[in-house]
Protein backbone atom coordinates (compact mmCIF):
# COMPACT_ATOMS: atom_id res chain seq x y z
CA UNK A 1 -41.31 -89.67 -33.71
CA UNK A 2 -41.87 -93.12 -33.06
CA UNK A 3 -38.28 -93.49 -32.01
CA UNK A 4 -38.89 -91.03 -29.48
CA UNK A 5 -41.54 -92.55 -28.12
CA UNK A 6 -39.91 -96.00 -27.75
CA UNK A 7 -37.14 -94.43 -26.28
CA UNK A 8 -39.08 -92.36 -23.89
CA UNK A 9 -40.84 -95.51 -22.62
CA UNK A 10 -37.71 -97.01 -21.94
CA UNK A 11 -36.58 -94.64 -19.94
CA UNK A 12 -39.64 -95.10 -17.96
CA UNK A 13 -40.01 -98.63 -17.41
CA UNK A 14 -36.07 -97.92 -16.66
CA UNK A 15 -36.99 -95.67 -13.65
CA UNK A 16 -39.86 -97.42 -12.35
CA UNK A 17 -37.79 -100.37 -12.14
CA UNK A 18 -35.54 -98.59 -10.14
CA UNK A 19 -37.84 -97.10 -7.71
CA UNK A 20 -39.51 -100.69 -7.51
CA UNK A 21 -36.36 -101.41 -6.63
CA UNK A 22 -35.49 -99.07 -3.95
CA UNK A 23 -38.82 -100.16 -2.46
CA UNK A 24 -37.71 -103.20 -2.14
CA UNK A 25 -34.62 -102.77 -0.26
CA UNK A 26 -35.96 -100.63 1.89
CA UNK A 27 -38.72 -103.35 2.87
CA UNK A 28 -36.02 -105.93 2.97
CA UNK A 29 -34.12 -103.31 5.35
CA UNK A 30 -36.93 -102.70 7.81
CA UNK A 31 -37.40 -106.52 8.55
CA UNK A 32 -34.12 -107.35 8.86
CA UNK A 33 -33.68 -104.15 11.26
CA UNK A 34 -37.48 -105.60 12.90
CA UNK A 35 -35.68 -108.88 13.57
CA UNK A 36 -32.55 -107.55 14.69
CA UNK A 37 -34.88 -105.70 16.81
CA UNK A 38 -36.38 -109.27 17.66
CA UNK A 39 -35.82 -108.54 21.90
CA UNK A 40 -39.14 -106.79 21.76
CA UNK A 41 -40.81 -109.70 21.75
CA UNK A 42 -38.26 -111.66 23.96
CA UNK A 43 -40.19 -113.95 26.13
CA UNK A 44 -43.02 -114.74 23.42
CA UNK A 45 -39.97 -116.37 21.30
CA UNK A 46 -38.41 -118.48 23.54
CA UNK A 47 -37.40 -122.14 23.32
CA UNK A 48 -38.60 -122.95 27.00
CA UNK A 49 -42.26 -121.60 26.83
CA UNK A 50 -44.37 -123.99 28.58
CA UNK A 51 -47.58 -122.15 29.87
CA UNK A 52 -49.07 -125.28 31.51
CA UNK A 53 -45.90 -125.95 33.72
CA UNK A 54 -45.31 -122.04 34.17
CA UNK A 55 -49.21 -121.70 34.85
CA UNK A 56 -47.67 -124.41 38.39
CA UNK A 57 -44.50 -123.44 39.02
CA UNK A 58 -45.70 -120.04 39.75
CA UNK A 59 -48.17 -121.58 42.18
CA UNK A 60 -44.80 -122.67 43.81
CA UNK A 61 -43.58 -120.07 43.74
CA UNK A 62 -46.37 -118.29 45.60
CA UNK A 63 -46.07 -120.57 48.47
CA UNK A 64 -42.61 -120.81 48.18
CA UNK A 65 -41.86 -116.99 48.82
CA UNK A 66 -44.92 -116.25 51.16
CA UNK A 67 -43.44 -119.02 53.53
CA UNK A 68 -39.77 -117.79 53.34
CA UNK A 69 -40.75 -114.12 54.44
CA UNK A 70 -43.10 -115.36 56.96
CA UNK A 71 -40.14 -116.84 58.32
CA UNK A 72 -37.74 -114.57 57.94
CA UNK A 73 -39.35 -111.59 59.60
CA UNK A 74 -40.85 -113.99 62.33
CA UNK A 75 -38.00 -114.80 63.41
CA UNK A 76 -36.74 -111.27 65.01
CA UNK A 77 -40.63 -110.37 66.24
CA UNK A 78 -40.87 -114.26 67.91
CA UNK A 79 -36.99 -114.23 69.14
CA UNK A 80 -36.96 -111.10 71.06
CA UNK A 81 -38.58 -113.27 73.94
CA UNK A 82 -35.43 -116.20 73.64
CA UNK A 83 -32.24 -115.32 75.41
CA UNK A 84 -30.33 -116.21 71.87
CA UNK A 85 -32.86 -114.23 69.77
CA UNK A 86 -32.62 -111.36 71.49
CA UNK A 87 -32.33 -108.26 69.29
CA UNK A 88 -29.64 -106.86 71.64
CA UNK A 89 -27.53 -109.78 71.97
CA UNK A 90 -24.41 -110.34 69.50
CA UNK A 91 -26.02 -113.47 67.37
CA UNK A 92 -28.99 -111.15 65.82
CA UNK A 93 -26.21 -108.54 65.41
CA UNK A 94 -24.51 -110.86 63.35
CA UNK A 95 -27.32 -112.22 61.36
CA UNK A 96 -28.27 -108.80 60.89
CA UNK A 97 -25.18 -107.97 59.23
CA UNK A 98 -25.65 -111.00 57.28
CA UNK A 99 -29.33 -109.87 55.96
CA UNK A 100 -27.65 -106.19 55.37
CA UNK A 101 -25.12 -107.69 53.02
CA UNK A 102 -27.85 -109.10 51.30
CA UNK A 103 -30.10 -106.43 50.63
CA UNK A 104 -26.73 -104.27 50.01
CA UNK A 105 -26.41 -106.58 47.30
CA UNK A 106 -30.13 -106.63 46.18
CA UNK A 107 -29.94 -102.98 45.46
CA UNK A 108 -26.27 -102.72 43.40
CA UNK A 109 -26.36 -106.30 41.35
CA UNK A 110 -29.79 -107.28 40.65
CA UNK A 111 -32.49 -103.76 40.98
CA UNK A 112 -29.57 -101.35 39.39
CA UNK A 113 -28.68 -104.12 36.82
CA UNK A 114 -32.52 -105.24 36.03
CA UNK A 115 -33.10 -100.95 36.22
CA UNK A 116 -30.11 -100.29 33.42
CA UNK A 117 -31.49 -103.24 30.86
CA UNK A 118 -35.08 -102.00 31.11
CA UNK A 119 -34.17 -98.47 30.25
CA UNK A 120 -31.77 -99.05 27.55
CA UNK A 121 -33.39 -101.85 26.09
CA UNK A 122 -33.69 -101.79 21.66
CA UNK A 123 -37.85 -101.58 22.32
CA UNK A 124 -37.50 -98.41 23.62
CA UNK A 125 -36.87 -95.00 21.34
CA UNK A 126 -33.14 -93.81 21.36
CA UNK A 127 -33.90 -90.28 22.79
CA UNK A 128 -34.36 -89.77 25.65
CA UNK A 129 -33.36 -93.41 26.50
CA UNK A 130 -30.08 -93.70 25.10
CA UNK A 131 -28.39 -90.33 25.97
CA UNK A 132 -28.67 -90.15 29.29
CA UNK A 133 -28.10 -92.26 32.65
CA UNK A 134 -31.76 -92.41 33.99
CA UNK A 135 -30.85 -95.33 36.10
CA UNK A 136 -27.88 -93.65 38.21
CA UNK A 137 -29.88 -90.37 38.08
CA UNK A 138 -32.92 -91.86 39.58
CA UNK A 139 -31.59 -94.46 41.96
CA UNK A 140 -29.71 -91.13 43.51
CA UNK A 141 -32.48 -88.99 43.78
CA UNK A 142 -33.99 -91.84 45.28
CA UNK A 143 -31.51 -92.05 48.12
CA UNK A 144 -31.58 -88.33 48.83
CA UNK A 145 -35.06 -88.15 49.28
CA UNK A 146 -34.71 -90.99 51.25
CA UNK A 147 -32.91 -89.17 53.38
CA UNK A 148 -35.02 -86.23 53.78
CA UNK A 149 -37.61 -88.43 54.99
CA UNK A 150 -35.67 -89.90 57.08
CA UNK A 151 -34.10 -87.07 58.91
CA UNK A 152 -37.75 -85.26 58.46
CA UNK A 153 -39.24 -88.74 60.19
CA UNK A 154 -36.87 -89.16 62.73
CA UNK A 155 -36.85 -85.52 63.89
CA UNK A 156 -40.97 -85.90 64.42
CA UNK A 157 -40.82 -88.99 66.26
CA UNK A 158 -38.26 -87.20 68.73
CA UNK A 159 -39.30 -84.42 69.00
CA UNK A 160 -42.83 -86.09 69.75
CA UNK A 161 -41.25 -88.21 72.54
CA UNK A 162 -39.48 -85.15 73.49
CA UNK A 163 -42.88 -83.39 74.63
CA UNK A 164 -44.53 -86.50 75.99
CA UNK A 165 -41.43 -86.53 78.27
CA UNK A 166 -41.79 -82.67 79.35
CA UNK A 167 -44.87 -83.34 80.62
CA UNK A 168 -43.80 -86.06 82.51
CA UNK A 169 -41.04 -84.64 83.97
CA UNK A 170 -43.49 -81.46 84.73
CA UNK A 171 -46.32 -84.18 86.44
CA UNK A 172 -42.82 -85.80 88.34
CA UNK A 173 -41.96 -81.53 89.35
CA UNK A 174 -45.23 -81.56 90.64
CA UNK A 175 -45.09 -85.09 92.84
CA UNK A 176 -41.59 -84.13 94.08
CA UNK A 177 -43.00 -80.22 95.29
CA UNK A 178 -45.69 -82.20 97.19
CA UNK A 179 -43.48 -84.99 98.88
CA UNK A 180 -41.18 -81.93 100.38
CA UNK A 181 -44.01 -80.26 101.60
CA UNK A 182 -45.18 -83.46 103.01
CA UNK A 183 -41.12 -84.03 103.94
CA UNK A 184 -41.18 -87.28 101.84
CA UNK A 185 -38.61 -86.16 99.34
CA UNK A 186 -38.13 -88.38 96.10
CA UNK A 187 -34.72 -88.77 94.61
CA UNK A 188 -35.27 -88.17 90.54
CA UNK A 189 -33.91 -90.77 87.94
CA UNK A 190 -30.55 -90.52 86.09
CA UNK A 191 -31.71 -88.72 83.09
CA UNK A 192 -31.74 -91.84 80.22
CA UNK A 193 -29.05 -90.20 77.75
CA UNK A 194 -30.53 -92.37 75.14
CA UNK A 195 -33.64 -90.52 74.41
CA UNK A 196 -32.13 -87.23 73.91
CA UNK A 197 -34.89 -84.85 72.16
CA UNK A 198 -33.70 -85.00 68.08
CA UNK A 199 -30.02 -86.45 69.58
CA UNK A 200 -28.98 -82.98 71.13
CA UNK A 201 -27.58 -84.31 74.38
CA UNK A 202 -27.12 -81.90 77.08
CA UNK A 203 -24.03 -79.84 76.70
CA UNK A 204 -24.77 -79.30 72.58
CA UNK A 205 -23.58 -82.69 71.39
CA UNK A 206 -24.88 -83.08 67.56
CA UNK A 207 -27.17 -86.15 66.19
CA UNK A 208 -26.78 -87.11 63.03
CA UNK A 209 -29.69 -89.42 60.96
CA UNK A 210 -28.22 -93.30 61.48
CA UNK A 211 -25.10 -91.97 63.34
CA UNK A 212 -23.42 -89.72 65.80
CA UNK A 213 -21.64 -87.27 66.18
CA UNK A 214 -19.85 -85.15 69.03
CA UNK A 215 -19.88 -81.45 68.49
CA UNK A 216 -15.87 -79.90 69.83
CA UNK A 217 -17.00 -78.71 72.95
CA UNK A 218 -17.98 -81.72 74.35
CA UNK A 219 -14.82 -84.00 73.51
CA UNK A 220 -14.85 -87.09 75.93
CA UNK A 221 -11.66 -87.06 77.98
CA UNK A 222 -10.86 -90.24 80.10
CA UNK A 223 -8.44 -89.95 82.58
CA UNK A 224 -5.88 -92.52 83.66
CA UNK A 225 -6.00 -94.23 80.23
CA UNK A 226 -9.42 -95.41 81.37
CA UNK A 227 -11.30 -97.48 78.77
CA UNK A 228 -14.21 -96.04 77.29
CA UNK A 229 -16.43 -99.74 77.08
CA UNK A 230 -16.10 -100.26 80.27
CA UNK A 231 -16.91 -98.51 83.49
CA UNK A 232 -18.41 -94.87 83.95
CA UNK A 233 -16.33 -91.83 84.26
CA UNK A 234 -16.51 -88.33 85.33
CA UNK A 235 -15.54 -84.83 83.39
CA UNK A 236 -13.96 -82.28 86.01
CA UNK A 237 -16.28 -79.43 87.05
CA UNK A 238 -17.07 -76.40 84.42
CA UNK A 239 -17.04 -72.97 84.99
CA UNK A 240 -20.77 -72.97 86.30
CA UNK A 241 -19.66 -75.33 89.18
CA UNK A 242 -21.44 -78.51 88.06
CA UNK A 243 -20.39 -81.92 86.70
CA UNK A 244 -22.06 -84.55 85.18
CA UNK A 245 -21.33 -88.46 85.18
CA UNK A 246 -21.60 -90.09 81.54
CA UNK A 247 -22.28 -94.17 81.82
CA UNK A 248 -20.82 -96.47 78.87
CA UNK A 249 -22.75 -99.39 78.56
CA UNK A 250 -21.79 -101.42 75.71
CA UNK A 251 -25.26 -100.93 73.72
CA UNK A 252 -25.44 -98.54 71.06
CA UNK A 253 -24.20 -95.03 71.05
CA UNK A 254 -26.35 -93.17 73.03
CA UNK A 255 -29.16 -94.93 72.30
CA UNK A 256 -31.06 -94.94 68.86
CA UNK A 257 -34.25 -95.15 70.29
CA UNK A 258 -37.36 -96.64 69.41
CA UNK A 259 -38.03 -93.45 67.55
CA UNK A 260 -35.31 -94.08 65.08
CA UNK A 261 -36.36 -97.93 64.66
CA UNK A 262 -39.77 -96.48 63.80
CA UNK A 263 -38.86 -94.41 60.62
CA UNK A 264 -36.46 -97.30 59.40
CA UNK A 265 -38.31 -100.12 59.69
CA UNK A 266 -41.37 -97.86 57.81
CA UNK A 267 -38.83 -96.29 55.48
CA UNK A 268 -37.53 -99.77 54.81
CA UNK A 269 -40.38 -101.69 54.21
CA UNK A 270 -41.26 -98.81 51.80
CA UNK A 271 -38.45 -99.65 49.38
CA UNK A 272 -38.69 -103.59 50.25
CA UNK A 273 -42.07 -103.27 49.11
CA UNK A 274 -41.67 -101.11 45.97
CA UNK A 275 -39.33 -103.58 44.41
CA UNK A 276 -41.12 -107.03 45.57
CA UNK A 277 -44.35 -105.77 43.48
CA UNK A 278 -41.74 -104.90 40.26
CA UNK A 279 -40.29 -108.61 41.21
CA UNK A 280 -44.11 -110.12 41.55
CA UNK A 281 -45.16 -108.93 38.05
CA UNK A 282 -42.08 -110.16 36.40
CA UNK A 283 -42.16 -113.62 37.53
CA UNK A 284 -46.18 -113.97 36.93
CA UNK A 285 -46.13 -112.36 33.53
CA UNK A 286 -43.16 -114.86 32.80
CA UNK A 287 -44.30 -118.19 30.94
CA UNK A 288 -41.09 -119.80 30.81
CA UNK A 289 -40.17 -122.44 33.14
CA UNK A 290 -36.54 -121.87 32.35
CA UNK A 291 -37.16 -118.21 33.77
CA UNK A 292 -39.28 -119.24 37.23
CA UNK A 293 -37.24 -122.46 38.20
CA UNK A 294 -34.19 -120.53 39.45
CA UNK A 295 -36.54 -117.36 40.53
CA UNK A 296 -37.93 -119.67 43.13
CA UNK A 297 -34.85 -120.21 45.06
CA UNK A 298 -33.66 -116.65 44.60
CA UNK A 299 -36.42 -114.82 46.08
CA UNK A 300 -36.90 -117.44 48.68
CA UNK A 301 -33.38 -116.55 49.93
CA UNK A 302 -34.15 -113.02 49.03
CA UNK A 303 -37.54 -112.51 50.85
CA UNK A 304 -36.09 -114.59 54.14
CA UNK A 305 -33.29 -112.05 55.01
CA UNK A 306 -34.68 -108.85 53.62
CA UNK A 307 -37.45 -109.99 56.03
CA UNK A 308 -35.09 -110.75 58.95
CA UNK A 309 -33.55 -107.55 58.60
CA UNK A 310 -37.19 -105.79 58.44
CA UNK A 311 -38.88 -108.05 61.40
CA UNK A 312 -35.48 -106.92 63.32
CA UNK A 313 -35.83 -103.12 63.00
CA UNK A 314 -39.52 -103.65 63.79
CA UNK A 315 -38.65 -105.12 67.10
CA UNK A 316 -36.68 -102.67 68.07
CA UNK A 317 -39.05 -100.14 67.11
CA UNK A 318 -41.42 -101.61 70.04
CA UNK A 319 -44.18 -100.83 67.62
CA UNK A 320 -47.61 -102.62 69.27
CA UNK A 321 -48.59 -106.38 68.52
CA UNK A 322 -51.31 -105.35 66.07
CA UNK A 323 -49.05 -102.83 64.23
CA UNK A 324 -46.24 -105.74 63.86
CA UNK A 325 -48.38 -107.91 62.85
CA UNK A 326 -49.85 -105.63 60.13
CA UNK A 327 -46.28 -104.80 58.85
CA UNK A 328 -44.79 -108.32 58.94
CA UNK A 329 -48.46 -109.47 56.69
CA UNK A 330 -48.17 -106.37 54.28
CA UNK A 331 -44.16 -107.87 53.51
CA UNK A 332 -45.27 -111.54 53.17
CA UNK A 333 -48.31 -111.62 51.10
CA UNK A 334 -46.63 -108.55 48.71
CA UNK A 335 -44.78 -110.75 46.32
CA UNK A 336 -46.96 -113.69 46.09
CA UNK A 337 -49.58 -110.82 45.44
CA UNK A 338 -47.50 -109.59 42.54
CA UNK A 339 -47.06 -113.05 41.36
CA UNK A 340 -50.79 -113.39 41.33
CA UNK A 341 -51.45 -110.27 39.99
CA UNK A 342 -49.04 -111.17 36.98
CA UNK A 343 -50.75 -114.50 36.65
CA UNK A 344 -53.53 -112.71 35.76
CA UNK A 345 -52.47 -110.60 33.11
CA UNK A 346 -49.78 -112.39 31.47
CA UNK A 347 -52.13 -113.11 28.24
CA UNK A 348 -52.74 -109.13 27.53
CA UNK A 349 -49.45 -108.13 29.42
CA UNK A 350 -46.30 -107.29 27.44
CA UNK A 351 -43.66 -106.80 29.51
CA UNK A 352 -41.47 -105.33 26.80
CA UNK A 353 -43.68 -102.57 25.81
CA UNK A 354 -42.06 -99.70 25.79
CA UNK A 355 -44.56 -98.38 28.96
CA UNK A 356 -44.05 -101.31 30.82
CA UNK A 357 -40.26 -101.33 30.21
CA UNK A 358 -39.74 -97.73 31.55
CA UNK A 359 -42.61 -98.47 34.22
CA UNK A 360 -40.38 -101.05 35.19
CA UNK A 361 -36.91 -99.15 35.26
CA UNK A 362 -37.96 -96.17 36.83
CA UNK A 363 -39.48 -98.71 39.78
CA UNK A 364 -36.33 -100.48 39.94
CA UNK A 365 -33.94 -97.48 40.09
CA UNK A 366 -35.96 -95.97 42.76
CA UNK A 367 -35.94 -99.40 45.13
CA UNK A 368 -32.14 -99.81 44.36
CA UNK A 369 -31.82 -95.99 45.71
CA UNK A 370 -33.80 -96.59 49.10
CA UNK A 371 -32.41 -99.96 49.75
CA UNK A 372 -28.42 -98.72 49.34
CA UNK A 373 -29.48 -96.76 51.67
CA UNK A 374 -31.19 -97.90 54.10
CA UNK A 375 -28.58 -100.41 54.27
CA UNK A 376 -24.93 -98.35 54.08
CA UNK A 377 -26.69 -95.86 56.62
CA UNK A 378 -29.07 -97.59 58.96
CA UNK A 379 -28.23 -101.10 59.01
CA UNK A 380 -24.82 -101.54 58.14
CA UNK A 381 -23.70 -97.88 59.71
CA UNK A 382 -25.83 -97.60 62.52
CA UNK A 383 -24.31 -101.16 63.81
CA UNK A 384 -20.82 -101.35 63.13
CA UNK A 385 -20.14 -97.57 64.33
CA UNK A 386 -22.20 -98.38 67.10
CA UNK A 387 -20.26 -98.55 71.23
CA UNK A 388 -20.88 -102.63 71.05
CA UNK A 389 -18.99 -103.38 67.88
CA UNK A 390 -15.84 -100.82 68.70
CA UNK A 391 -15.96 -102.68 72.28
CA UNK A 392 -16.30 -106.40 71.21
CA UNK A 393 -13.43 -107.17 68.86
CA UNK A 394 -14.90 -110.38 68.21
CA UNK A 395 -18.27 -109.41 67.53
CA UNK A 396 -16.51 -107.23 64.56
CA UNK A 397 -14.96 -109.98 63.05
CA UNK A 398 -17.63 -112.48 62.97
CA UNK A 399 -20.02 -109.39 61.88
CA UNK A 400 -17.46 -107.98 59.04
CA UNK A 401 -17.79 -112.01 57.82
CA UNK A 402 -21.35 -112.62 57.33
CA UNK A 403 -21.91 -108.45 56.17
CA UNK A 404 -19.49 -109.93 53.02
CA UNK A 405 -20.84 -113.64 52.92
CA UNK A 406 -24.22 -111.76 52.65
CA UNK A 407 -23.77 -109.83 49.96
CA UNK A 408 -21.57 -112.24 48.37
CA UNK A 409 -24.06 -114.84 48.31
CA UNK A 410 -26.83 -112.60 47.10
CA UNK A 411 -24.67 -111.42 44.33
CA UNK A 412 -23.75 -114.97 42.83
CA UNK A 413 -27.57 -115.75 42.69
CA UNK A 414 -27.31 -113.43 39.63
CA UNK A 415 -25.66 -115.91 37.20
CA UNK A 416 -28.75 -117.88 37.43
CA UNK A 417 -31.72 -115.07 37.96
């Protein structure tokens, strides 16, 4: 009996050892998985954390930005009054090209990159995270609804100008009825093909959002080999016994229009805006000076062309003083703002929370969407399909060069940020 005993006992102390044992490798196995797992905590580890120097390099950083966008889109706004700033002359086309490269560039390498960490980072859980491509999926939903608004935008605008110019031509009806009764007869203006109502020029021709396109019934046809930069020229009669004269000048095709300027520069600003708050909050969360140092310079360089590009549509927009100056304050003071705002909170912030790290992906996927396109289809598109840069084979090469050293330079600035 006793034997039994003893022997039951044993076999016991036998399985609680076991169990004490399994306990134990499983608690050895969840902090060794926790510290593989160490990325959570990424920035509260590092060897560089310095909150006193961070706490003034931001500061820098501040000024440093808010100056370089200041500059950037002043340039365009102040310019338009020089002969060599001129937003229609061929050295802002170039440097236009130049600050399209670069936001090109902003959108693929750094906001699609920074977008595809943050949503497959270890802190967050693997489903939904890991089995599906949010950040392709949600930079292109970005860029179609981008789109909608835009072709939505632009067809208000026009359609806007379009009435505001029926009842002008209705008050000039009017003023020419009266000066033949009077016999003072007023010869009308050439109709300004460039502020077409929605693009539809007169015999059907199609507009399409950033480009243009001719619809097959009104094919261009120059006789005698004529060259289409240069010169006028005039389609034979159609059936109805009337011609019309088209003028090439060698400005855009047919003419944007200011109402087309308007929805970019608002639809660009949007996503320029979007992503410099995202950028803001990372660098002011941040308290390593290892992090801001090259941040500095990279946003600088960043915020000075992105605002070119956006102080450049705004002047061709014509928008009023007050309005540009509005817009061009709103781009400047966003970042620092960020970067204040980030200050702020970096001692109860944790940017690799798993809300903050989707907050943050999502953000950045969306930006990358609206600025690829905004700059394939109204910047980069709109310019080098445009009648100036088919006409002016020089003004293609030297704008093909700084689109590439644009985005070229933009993209090496992520080995160091």
């Amino acid at each position: 009996m006793f034997l039994i005993e003893d022997l039951w006992a044993l076999l016991n102390l036998e399985r609680l050892v076991g169990k004490s044992h399994l306990h134990s490798e499983s608690i050895l196995q969840s902090i060794s998985e926790s510290m593989t797992n160490s990325s959570c905590g990424g920035t509260a580890l590092e060897m560089c954390r310095d909150e006193s120097v961070a706490f003034v390099l931001k500061f820098v950083a501040m000024a440093s930005i808010l100056l370089a966008g200041m500059a950037g889109i002043a340039v365009p706004l102040i310019g338009k009054h020089r002969l060599f700033l001129r937003t229609d002359g061929n050295l802002f086309v170039a440097a236009k090209a130049f600050a399209a490269g670069v936001i090109l560039a902003t959108g693929f390498v750094h906001m699609l990159s920074d977008s595809s960490e943050a949503l497959t980072d270890p802190c967050l859980p693997k489903h939904p995270w890991s089995k599906f491509p949010f950040t392709g999926f949600f930079a292109m939903m970005s860029a179609l609804l981008t789109l909608m608004v835009d072709f939505v935008g632009t067809q208000y605008y026009e359609r806007k100008q379009g009435l505001t110019r029926a009842s002008e031509e209705q008050v000039r009806v009017v003023s020419l009825e009266s000066g033949v009764e009077s016999g003072i007869v007023e010869v009308p203006e050439a109709k300004d093909l460039s502020r077409i109502v929605f693009g539809e020029e007169e015999s059907g021709g199609m507009h399409i959002v950033g480009m243009h396109a001719h619809a097959a019934h009104h094919r261009h046809s120059h006789p005698n080999g004529q060259d289409p930069c240069h010169g006028a020229y005039k389609e034979p009669s159609n059936s109805h016994g009337h011609s019309h004269t088209h003028s090439h000048a060698l400005g855009d095709d047919d003419g944007d229009g200011a109402s087309r300027h308007l929805v970019v520069s608002q639809v660009l600003e949007l996503g320029i805006v979007s992503h410099s708050v995202i950028i803001g909050l990372s660098l002011g969360v941040s308290q390593s000076p290892c992090t801001i140092r090259p941040l500095i310079a990279a946003l600088s360089f960043h915020q000075f062309f992105e605002g070119f590009a956006l102080g450049g549509c705004i002047s061709q927009a014509q928008f009023k003083s007050s309005s540009a100056t509005i817009m061009a304050c709103f781009f400047a003071l966003t970042t620092p703002v960020g970067i204040g705002i980030g200050t702020s909170i970096a001692s109860i912030y944790n940017p690799y929370s798993p809300g903050a790290l989707i907050t943050e992906g999502i953000l950045d996927a969306l930006s990358a969407g609206i600025l690829v396109y905004m700059a394939l289809v109204d910047l980069i598109a709109a310019d080098f399909l445009s009648k100036r840069m088919r006409c002016n084979f020089r003004l293609q090469i030297a704008s093909y060069c700084m689109l590439f050293l644009g985005a070229g330079s933009m993209s090496s600035l992520a080995l160091w940020a």
